[in-house]
N, C-alpha and C. Protein backbone atom coordinates (compact mmCIF):
# COMPACT_ATOMS: atom_id res chain seq x y z
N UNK A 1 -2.03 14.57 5.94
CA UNK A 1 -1.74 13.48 5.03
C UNK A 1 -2.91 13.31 4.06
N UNK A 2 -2.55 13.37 2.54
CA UNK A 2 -3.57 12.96 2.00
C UNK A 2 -4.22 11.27 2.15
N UNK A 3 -5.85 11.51 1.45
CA UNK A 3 -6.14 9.94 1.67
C UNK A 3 -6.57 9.78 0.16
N UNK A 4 -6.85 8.46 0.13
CA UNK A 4 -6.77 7.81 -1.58
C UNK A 4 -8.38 8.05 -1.14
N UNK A 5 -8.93 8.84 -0.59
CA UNK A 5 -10.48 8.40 -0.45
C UNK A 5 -10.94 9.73 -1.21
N UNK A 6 -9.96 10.83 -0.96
CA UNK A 6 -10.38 11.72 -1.79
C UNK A 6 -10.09 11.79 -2.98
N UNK A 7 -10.80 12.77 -3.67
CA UNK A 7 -10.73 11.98 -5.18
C UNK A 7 -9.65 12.88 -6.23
N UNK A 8 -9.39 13.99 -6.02
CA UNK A 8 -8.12 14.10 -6.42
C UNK A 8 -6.97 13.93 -5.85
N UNK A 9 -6.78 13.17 -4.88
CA UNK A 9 -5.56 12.53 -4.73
C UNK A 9 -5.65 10.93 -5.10
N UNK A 10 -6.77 10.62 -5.33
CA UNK A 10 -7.33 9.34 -5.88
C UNK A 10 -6.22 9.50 -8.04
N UNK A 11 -7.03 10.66 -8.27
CA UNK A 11 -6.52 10.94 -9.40
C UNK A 11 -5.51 11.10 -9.61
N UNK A 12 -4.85 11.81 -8.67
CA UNK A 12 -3.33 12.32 -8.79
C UNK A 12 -2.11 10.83 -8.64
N UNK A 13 -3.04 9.63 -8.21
CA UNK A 13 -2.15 8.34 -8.14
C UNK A 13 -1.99 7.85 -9.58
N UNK A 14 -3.37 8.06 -9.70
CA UNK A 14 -3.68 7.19 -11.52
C UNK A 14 -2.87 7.81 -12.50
N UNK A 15 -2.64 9.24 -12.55
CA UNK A 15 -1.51 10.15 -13.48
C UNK A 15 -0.08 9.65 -12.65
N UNK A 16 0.21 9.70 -11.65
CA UNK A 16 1.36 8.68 -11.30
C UNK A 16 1.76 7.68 -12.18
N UNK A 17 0.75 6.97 -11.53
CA UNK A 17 1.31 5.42 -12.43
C UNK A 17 1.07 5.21 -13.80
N UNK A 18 0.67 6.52 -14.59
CA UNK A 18 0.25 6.62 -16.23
C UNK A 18 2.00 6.81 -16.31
N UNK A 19 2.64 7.73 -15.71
CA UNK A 19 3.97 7.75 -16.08
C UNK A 19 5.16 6.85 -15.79
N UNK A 20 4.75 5.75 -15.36
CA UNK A 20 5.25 4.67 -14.80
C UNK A 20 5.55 3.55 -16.84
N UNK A 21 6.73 3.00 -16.29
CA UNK A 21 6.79 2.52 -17.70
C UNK A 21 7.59 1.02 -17.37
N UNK A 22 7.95 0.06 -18.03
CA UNK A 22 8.17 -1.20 -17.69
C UNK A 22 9.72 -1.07 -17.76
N UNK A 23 10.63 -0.16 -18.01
CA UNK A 23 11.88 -0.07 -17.86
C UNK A 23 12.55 1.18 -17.05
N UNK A 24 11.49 1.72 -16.12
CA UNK A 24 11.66 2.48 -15.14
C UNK A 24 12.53 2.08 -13.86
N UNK A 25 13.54 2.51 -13.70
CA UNK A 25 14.50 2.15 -12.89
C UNK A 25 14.11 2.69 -11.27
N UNK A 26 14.09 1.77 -10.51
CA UNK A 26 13.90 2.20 -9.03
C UNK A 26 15.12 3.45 -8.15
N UNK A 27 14.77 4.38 -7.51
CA UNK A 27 15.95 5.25 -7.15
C UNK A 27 16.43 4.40 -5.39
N UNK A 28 15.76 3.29 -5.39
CA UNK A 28 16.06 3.03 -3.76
C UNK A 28 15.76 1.32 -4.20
N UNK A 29 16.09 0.66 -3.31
CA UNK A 29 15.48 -0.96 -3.44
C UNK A 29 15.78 -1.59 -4.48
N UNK A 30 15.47 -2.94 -3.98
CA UNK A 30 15.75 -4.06 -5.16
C UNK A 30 14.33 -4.27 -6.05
N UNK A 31 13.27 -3.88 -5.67
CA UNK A 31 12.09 -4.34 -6.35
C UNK A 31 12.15 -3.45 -8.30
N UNK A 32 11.50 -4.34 -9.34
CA UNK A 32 11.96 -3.55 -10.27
C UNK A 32 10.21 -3.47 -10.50
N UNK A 33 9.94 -2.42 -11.40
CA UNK A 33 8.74 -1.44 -11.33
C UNK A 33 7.48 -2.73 -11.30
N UNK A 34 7.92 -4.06 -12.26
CA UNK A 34 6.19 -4.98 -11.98
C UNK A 34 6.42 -5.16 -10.69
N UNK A 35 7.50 -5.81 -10.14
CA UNK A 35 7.29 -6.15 -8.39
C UNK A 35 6.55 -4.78 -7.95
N UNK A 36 7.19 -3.90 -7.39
CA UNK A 36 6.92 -3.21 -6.85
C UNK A 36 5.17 -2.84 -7.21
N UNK A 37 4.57 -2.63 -8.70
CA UNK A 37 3.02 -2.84 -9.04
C UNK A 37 2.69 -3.89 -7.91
N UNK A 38 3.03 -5.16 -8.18
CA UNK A 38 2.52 -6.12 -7.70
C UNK A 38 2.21 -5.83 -6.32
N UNK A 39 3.67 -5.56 -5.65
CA UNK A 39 3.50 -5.27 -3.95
C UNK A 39 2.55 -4.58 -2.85
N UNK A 40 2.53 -3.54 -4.66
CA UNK A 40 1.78 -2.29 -4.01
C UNK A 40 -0.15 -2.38 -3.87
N UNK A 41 -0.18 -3.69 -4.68
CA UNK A 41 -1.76 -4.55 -4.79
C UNK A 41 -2.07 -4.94 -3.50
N UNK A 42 -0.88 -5.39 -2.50
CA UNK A 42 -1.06 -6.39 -1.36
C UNK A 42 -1.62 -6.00 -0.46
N UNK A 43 -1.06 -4.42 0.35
CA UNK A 43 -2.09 -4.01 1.20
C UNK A 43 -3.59 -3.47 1.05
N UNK A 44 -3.62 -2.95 -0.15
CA UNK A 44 -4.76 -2.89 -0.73
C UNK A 44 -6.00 -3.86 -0.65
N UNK A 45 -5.29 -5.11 -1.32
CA UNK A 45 -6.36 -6.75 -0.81
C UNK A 45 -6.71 -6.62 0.11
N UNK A 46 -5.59 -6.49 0.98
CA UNK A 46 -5.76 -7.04 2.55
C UNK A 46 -7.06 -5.94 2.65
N UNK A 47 -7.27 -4.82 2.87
CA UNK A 47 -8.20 -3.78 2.91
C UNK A 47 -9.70 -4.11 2.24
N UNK A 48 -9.06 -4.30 1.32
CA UNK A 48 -10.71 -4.37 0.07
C UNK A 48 -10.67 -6.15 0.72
N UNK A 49 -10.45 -7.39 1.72
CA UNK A 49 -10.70 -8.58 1.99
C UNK A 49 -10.77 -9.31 1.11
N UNK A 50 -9.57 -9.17 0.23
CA UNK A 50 -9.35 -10.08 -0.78
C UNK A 50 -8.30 -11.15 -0.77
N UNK A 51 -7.19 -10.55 0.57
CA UNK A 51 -6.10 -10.98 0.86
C UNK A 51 -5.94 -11.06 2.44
N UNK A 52 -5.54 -11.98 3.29
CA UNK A 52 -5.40 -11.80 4.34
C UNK A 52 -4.12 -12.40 4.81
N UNK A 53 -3.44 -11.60 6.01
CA UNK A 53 -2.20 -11.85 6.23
C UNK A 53 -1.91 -13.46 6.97
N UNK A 54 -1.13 -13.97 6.67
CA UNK A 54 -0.74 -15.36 6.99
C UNK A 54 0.14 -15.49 8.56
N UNK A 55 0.77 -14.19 8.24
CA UNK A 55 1.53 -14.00 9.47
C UNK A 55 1.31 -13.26 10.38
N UNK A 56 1.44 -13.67 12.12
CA UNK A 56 1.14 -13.53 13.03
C UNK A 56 2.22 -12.91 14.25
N UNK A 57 2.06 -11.99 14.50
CA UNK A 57 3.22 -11.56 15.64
C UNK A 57 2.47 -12.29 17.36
N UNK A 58 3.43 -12.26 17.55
CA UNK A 58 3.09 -12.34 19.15
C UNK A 58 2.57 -11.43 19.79
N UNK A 59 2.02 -11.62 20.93
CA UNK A 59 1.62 -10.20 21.87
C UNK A 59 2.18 -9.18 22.59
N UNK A 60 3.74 -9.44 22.20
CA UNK A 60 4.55 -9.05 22.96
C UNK A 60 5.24 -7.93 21.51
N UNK A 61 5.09 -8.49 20.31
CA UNK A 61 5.35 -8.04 19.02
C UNK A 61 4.25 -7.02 18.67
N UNK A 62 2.85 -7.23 19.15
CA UNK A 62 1.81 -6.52 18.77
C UNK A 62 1.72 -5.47 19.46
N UNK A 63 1.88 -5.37 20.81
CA UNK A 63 2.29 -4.02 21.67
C UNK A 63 3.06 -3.46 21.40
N UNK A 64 4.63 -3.78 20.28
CA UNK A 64 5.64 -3.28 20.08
C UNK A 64 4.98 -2.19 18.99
N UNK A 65 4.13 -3.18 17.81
CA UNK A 65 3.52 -2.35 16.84
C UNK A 65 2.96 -1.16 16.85
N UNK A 66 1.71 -1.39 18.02
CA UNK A 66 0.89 -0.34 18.49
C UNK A 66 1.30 0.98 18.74
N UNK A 67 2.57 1.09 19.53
CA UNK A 67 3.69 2.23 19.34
C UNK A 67 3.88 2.72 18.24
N UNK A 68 3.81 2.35 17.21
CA UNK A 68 4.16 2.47 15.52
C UNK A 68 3.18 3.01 14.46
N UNK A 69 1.84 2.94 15.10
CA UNK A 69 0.54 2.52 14.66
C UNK A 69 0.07 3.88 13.58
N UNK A 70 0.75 4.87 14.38
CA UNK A 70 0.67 6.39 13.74
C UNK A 70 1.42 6.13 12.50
N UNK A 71 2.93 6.06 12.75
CA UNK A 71 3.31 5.97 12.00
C UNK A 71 2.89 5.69 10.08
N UNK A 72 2.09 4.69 10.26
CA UNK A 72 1.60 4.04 9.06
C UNK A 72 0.71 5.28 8.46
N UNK A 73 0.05 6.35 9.28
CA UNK A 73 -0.83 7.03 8.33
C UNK A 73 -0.73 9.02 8.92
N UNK A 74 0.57 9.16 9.61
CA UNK A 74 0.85 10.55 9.86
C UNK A 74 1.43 10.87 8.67
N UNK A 75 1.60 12.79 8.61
CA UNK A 75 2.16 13.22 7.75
C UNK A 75 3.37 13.37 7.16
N UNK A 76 4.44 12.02 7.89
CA UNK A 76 6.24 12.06 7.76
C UNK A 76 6.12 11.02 6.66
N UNK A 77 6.49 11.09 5.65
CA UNK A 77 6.92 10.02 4.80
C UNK A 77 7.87 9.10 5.17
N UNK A 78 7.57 7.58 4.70
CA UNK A 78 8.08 6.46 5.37
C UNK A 78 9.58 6.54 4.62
N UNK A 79 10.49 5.91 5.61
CA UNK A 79 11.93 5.84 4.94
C UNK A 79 12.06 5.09 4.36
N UNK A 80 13.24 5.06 3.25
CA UNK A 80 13.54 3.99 2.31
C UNK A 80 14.39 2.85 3.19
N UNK A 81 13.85 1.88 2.29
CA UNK A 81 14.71 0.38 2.63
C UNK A 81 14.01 -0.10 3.65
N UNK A 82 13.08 0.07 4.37
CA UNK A 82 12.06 -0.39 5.59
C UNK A 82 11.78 -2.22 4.87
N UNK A 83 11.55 -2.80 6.10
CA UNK A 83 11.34 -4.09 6.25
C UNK A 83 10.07 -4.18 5.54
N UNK A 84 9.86 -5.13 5.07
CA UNK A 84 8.62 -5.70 3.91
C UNK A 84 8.05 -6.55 4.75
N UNK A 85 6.59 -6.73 5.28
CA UNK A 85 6.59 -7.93 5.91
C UNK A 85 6.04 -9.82 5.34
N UNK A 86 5.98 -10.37 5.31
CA UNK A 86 6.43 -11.86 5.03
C UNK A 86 5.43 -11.69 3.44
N UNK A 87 3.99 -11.43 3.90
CA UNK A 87 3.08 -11.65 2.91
C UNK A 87 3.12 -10.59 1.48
N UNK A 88 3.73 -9.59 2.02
CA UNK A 88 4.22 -8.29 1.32
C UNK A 88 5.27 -8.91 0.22
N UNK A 89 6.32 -9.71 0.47
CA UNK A 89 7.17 -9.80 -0.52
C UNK A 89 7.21 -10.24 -1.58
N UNK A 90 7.29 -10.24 -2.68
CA UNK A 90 7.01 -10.59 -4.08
C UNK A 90 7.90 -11.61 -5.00
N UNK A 91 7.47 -12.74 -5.13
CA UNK A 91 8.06 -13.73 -5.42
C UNK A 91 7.67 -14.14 -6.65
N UNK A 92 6.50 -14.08 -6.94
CA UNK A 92 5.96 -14.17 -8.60
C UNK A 92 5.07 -12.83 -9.01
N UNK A 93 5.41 -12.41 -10.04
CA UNK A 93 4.74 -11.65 -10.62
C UNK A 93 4.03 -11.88 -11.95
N UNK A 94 3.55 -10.66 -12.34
CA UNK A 94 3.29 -10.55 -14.22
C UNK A 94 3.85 -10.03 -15.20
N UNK A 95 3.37 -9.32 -16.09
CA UNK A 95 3.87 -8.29 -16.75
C UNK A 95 4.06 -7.16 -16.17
N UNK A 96 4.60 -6.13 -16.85
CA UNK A 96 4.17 -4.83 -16.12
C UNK A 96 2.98 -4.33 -16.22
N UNK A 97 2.31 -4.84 -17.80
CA UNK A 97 0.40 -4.09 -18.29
C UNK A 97 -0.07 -4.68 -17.01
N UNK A 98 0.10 -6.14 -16.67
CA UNK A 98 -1.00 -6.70 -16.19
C UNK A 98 -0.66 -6.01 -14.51
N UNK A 99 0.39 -6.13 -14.33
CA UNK A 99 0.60 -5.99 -12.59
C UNK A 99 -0.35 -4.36 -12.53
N UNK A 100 0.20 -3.23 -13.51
CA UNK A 100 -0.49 -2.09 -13.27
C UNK A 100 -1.48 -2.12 -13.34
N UNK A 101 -2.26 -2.90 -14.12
CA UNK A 101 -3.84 -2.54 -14.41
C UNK A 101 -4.56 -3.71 -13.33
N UNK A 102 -3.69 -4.38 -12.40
CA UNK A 102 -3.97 -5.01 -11.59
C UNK A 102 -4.25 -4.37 -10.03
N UNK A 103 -3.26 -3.06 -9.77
CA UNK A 103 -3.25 -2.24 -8.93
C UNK A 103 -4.18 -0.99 -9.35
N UNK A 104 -4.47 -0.89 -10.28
CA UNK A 104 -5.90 0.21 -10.57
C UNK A 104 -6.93 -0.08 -10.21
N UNK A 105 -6.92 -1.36 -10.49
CA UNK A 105 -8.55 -2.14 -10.05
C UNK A 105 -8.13 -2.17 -8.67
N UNK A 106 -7.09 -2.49 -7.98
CA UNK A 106 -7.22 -2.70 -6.19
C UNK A 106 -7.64 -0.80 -5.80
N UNK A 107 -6.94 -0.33 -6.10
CA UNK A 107 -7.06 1.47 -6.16
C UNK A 107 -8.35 1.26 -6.20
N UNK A 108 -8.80 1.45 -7.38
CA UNK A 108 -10.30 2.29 -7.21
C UNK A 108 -11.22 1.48 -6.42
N UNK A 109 -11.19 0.18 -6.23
CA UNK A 109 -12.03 -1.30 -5.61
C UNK A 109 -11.87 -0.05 -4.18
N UNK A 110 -10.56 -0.01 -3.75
CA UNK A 110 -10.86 1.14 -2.31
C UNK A 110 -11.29 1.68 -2.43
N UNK A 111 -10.82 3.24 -2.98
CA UNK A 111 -11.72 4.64 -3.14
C UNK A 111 -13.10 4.36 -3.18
N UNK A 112 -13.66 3.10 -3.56
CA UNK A 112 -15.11 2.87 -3.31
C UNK A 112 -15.61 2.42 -2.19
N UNK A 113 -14.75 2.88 -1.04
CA UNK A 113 -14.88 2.32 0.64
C UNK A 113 -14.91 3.02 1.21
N UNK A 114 -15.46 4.62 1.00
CA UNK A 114 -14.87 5.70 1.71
C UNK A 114 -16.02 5.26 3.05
N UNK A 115 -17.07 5.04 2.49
CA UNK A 115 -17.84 5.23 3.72
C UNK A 115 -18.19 3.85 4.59
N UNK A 116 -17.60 3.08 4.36
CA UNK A 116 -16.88 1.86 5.00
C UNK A 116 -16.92 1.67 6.39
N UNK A 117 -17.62 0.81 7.04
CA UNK A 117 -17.40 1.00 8.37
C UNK A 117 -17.30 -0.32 8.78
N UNK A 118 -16.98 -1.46 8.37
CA UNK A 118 -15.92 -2.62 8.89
C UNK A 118 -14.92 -2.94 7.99
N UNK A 119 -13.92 -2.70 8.28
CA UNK A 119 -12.40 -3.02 7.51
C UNK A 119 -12.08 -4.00 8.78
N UNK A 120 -10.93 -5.01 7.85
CA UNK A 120 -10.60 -6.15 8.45
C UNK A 120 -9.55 -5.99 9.86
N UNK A 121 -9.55 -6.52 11.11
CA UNK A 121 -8.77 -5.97 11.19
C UNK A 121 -7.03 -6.22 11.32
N UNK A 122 -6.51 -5.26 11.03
CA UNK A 122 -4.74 -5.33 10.64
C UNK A 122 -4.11 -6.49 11.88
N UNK A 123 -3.59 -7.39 11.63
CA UNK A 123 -2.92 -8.42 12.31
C UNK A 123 -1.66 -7.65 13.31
N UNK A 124 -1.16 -6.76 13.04
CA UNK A 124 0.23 -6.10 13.58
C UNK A 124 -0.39 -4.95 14.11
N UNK A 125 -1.57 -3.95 13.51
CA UNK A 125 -1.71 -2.74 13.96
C UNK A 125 -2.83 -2.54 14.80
N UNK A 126 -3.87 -3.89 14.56
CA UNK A 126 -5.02 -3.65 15.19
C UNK A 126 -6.01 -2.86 14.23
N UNK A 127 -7.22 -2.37 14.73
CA UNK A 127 -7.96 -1.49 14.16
C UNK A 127 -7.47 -0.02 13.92
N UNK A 128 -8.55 0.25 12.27
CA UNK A 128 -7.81 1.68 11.64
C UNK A 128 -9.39 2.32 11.36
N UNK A 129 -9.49 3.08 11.69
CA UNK A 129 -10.43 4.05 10.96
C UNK A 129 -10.95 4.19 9.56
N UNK A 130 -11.71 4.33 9.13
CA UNK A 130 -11.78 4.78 7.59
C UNK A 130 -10.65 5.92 6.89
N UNK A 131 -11.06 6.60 8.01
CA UNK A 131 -9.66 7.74 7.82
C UNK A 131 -8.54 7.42 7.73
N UNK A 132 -7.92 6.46 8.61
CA UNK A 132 -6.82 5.79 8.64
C UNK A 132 -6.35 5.20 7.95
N UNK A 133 -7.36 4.15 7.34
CA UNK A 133 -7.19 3.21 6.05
C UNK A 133 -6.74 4.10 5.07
N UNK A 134 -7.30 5.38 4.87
CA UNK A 134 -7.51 5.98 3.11
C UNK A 134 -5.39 6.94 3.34
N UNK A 135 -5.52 7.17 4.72
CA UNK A 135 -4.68 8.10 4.72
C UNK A 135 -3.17 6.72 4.88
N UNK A 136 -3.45 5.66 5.25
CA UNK A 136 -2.12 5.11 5.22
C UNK A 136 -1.73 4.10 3.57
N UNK A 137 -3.24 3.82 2.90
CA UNK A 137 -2.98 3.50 2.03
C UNK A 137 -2.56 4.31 0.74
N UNK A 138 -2.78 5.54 0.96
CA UNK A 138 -1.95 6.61 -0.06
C UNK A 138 -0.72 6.44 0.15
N UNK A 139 0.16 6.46 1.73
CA UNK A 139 1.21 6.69 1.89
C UNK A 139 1.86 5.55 1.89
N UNK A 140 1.36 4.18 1.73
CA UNK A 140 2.02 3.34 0.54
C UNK A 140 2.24 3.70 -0.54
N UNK A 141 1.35 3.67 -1.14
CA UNK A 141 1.08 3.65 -2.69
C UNK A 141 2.45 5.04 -3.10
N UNK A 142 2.37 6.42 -2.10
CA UNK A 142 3.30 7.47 -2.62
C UNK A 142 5.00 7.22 -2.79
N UNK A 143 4.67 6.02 -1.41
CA UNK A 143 6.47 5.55 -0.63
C UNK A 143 6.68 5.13 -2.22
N UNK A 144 6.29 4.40 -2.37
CA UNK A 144 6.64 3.10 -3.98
C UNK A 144 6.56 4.22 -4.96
N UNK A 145 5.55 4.91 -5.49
CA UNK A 145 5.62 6.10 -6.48
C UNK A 145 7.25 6.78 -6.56
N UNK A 146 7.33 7.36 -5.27
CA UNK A 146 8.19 8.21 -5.05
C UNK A 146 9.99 7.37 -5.37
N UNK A 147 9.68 5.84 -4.96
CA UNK A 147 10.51 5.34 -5.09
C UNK A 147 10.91 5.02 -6.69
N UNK A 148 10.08 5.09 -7.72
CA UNK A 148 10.07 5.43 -8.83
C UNK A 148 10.40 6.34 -9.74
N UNK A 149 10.59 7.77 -8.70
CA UNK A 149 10.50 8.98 -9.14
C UNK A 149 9.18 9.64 -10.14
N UNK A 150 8.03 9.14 -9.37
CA UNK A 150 7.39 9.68 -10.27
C UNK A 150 6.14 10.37 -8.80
């Protein structure tokens, strides 16, 4: 799996979302391209501790997660239509300039964490590695790309 820590796949996001345009139609989902910018800022915060999750699973929910935990940063791409969770969903946005150039600055604010050694930790997943972080936050950022077609 690539990670956003390396730097041409760091790059290869930013030429992504250069082809990204404000009347770009989604191939999956209801989110339209600023949501989806916007959305795609959230786990990012949470990472760079700008944002922290509000919502709380149980312990009985958090063991369920832990099973899952790979999931978030192995090499299978995530399926479409997957559950959003509470803090994730997008209810106000911006423009499209502003939401994108809002998610560049969360982007690179990471890639400047490679060598990072306390990240917050994930409410549902528990603790992630540096490795983990770089390799599951690409495979956000690609799920939503991809869901763009770009």
């Amino acid at each position: 799996m690539k990670s956003l820590f390396d730097s041409d796949t760091h790059e290869e996001v930013l030429k992504r979302l250069d082809q990204l345009d404000e009347h770009k139609q989604p191939l999956w989902g209801k989110m339209n391209v600023a949501e989806m910018l916007n959305h795609s800022q959230r786990p990012l915060k949470v990472a760079n501790g700008r944002m922290t999750l509000t919502e709380s699973p149980n312990a009985f929910m958090r063991l369920i997660f832990r099973f899952y935990k790979s999931e978030m940063y192995n090499d299978k791409p995530w399926k479409q239509n997957i559950p959003t969770v509470k803090d994730f969903k997008v209810v106000e946005f911006d423009t499209f300039q502003k939401e994108k150039e809002g998610l560049i600055e969360c982007i690179n604010e990471f890639q400047k964490k490679d060598l990072n050694l306390h990240w917050p930790k994930h409410p549902f997943f528990g603790e992630f590695t540096t490795d983990q972080w770089g390799k599951m936050q690409y495979k956000h950022l690609d799920h939503h790309l991809r869901q763009f077609g770009v």
